[in-house]
PDB file of N, CA and C in Angstrom:
ATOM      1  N   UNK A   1      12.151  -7.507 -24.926  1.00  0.00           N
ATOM      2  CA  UNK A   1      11.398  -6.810 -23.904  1.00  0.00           C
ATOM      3  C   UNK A   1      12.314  -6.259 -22.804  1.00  0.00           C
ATOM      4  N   UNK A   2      13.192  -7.086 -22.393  1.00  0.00           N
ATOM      5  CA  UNK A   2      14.346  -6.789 -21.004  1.00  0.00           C
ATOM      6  C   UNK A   2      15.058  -5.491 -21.790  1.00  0.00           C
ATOM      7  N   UNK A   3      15.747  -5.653 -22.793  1.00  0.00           N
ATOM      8  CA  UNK A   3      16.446  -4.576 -23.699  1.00  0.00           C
ATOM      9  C   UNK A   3      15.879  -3.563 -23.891  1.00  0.00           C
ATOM     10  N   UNK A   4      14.296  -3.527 -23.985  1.00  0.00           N
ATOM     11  CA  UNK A   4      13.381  -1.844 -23.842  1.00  0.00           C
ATOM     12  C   UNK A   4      13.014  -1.828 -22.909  1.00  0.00           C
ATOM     13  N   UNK A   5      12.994  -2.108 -21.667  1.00  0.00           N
ATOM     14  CA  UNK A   5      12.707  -2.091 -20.429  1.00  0.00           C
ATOM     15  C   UNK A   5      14.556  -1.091 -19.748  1.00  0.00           C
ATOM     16  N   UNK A   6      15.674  -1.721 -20.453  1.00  0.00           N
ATOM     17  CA  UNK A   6      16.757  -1.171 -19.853  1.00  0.00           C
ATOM     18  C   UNK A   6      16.684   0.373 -20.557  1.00  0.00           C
ATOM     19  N   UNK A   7      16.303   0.553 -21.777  1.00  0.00           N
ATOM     20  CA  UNK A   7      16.257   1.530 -22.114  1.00  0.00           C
ATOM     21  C   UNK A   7      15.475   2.510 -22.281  1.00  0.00           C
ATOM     22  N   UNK A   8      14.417   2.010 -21.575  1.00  0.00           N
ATOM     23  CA  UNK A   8      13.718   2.866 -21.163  1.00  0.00           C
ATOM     24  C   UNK A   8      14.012   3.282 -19.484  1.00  0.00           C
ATOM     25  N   UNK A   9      14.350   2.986 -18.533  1.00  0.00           N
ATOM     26  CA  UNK A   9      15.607   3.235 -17.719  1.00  0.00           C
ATOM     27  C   UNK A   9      16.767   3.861 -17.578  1.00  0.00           C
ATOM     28  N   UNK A  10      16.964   4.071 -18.681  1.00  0.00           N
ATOM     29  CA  UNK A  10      18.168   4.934 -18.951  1.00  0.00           C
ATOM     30  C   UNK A  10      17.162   6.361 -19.183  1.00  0.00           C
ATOM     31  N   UNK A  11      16.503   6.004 -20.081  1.00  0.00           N
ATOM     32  CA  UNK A  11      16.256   7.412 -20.040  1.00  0.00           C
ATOM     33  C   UNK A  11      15.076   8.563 -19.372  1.00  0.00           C
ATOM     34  N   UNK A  12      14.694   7.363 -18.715  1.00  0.00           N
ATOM     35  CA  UNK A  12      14.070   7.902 -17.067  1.00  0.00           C
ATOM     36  C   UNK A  12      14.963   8.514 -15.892  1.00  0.00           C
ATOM     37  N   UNK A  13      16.606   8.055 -16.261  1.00  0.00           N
ATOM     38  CA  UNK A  13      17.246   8.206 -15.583  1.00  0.00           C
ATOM     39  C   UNK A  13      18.188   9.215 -15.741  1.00  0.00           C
ATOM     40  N   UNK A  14      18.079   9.581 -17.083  1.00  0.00           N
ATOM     41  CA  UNK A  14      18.950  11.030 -17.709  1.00  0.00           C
ATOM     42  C   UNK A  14      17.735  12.180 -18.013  1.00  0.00           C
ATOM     43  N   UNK A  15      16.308  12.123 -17.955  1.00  0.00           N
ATOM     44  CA  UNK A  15      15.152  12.889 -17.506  1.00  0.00           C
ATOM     45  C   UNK A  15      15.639  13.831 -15.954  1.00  0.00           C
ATOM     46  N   UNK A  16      15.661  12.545 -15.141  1.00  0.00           N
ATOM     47  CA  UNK A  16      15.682  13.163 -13.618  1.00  0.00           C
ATOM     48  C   UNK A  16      17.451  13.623 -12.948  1.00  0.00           C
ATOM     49  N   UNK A  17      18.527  13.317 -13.980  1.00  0.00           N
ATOM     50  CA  UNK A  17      19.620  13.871 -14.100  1.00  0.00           C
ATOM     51  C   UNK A  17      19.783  15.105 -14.358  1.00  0.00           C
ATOM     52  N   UNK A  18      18.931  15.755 -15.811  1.00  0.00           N
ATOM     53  CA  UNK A  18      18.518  16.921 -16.207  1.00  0.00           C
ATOM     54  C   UNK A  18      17.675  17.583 -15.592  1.00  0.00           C
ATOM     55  N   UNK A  19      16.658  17.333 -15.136  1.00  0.00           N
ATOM     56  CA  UNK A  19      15.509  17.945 -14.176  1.00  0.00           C
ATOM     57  C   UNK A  19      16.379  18.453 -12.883  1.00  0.00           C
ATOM     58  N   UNK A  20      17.214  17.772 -12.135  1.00  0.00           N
ATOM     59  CA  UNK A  20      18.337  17.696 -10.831  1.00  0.00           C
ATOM     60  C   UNK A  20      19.008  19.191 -11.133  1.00  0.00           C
ATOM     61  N   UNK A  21      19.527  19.098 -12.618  1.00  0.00           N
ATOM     62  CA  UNK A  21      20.281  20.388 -12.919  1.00  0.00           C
ATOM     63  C   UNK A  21      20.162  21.607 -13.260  1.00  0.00           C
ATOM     64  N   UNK A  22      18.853  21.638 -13.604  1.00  0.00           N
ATOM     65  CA  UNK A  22      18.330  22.790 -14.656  1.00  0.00           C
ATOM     66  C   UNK A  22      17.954  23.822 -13.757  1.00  0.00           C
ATOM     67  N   UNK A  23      17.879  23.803 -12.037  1.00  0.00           N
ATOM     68  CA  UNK A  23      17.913  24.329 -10.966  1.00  0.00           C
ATOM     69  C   UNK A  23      19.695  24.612 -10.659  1.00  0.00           C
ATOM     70  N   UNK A  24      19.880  25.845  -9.985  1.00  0.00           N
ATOM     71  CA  UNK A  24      21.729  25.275  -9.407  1.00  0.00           C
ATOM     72  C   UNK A  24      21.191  25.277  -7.680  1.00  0.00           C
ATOM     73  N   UNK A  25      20.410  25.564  -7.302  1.00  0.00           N
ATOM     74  CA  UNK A  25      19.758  24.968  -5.947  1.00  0.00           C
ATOM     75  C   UNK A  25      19.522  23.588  -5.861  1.00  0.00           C
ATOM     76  N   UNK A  26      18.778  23.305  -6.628  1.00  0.00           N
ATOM     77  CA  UNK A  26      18.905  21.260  -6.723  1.00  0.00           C
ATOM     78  C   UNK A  26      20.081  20.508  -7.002  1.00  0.00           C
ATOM     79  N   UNK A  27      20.819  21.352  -7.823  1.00  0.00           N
ATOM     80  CA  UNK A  27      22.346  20.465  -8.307  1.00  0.00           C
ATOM     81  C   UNK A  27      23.096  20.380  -7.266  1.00  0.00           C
ATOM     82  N   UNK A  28      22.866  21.711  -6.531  1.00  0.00           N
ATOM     83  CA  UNK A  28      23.892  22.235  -5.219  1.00  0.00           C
ATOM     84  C   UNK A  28      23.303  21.508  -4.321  1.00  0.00           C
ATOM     85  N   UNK A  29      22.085  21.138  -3.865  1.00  0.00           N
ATOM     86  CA  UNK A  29      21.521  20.389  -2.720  1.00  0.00           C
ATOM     87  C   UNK A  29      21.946  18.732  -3.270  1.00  0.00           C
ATOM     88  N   UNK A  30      21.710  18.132  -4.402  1.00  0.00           N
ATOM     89  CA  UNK A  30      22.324  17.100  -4.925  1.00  0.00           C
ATOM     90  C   UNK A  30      23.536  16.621  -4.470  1.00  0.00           C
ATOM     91  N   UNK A  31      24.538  17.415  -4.947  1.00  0.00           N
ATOM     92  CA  UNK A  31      26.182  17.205  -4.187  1.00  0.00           C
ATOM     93  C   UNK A  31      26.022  17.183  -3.098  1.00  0.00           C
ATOM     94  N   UNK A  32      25.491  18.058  -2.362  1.00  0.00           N
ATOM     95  CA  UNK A  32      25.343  17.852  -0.650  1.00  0.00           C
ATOM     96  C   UNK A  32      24.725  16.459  -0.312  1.00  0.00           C
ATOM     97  N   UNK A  33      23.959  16.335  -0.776  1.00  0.00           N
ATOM     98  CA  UNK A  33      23.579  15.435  -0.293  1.00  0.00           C
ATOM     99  C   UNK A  33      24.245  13.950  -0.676  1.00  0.00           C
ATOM    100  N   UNK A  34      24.540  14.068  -1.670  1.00  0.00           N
ATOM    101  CA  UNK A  34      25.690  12.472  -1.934  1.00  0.00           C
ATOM    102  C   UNK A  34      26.889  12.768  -1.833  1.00  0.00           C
ATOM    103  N   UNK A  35      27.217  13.741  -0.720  1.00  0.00           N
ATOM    104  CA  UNK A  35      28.563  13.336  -0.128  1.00  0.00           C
ATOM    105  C   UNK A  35      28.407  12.782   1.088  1.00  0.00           C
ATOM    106  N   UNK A  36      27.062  12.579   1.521  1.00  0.00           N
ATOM    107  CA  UNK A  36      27.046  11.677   2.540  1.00  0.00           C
ATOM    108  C   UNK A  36      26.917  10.474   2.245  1.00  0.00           C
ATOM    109  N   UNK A  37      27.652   9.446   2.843  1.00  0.00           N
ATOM    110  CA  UNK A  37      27.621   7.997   2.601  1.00  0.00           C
ATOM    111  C   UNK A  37      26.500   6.993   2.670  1.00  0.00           C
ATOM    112  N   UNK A  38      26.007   6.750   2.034  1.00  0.00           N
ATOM    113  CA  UNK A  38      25.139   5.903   1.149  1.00  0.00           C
ATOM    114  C   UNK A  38      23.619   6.927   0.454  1.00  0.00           C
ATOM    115  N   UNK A  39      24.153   8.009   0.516  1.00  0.00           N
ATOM    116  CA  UNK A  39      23.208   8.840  -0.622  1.00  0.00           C
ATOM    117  C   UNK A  39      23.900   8.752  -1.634  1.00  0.00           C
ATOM    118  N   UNK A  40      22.610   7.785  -2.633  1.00  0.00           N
ATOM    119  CA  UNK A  40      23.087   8.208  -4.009  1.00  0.00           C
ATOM    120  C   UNK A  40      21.843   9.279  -4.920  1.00  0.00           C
ATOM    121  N   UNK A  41      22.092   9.261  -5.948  1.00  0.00           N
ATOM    122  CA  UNK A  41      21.434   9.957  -6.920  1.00  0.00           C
ATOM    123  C   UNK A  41      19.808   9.460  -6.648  1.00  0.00           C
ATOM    124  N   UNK A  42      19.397   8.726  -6.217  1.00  0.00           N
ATOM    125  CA  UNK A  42      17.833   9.024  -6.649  1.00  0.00           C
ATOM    126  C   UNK A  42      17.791   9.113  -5.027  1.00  0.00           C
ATOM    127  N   UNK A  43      18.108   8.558  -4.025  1.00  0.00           N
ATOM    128  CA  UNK A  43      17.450   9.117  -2.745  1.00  0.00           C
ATOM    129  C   UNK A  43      17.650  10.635  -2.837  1.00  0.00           C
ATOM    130  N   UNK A  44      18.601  11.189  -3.234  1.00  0.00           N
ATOM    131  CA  UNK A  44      19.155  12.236  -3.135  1.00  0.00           C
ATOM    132  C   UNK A  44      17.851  13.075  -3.696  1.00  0.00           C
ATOM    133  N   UNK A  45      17.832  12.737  -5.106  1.00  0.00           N
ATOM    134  CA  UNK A  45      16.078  13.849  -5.807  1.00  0.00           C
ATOM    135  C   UNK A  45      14.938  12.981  -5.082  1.00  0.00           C
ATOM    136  N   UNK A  46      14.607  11.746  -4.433  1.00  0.00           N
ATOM    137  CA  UNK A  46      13.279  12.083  -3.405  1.00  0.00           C
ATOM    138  C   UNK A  46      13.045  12.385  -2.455  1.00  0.00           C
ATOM    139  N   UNK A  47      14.495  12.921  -1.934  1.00  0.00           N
ATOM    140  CA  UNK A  47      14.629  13.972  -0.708  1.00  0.00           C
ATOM    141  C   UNK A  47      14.589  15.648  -0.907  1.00  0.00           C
ATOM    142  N   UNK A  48      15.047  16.067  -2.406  1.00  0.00           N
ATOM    143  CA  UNK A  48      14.546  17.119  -2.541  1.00  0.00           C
ATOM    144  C   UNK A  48      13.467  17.471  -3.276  1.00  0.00           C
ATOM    145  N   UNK A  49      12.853  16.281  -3.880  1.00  0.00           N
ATOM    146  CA  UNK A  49      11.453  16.343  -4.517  1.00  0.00           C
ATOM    147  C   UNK A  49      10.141  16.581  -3.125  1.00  0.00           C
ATOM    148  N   UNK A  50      10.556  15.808  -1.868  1.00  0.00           N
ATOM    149  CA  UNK A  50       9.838  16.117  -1.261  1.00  0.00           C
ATOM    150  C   UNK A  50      10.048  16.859   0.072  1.00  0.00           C
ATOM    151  N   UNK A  51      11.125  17.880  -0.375  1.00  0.00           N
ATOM    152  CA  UNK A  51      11.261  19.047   0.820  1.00  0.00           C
ATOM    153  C   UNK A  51      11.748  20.494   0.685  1.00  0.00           C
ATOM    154  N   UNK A  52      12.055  20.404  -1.132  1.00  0.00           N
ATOM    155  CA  UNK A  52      12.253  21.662  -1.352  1.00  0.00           C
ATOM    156  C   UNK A  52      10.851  22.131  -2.629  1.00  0.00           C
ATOM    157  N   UNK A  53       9.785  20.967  -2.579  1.00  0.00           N
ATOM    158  CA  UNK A  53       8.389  21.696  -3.543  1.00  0.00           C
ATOM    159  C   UNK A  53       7.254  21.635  -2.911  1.00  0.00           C
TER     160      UNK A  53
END
């Protein structure tokens, strides 16, 4: 169960990796935004999930 639980995680997590990119406005707001220190990858898309839609 823990083992399809991780992998299903992973690929919730390479979904919203691809979704991030398939824009170059989101990829580009992405980098911006995790070059600030302690933005990582998912604050990063629910900050532009909820200010650039």
């Amino acid at each position: 169960m823990v083992e399809n639980l991780k992998q299903q995680l992973l690929e919730v997590e390479a979904e919203i990796g691809q979704a991030l990119n398939q824009d170059q406005q989101w990829a580009d707001s992405t980098q911006l935004l995790q070059s600030i220190k302690g933005i990582g990858w998912l604050t990063a898309a629910w900050l532009l999930v909820t200010t650039l839609t």
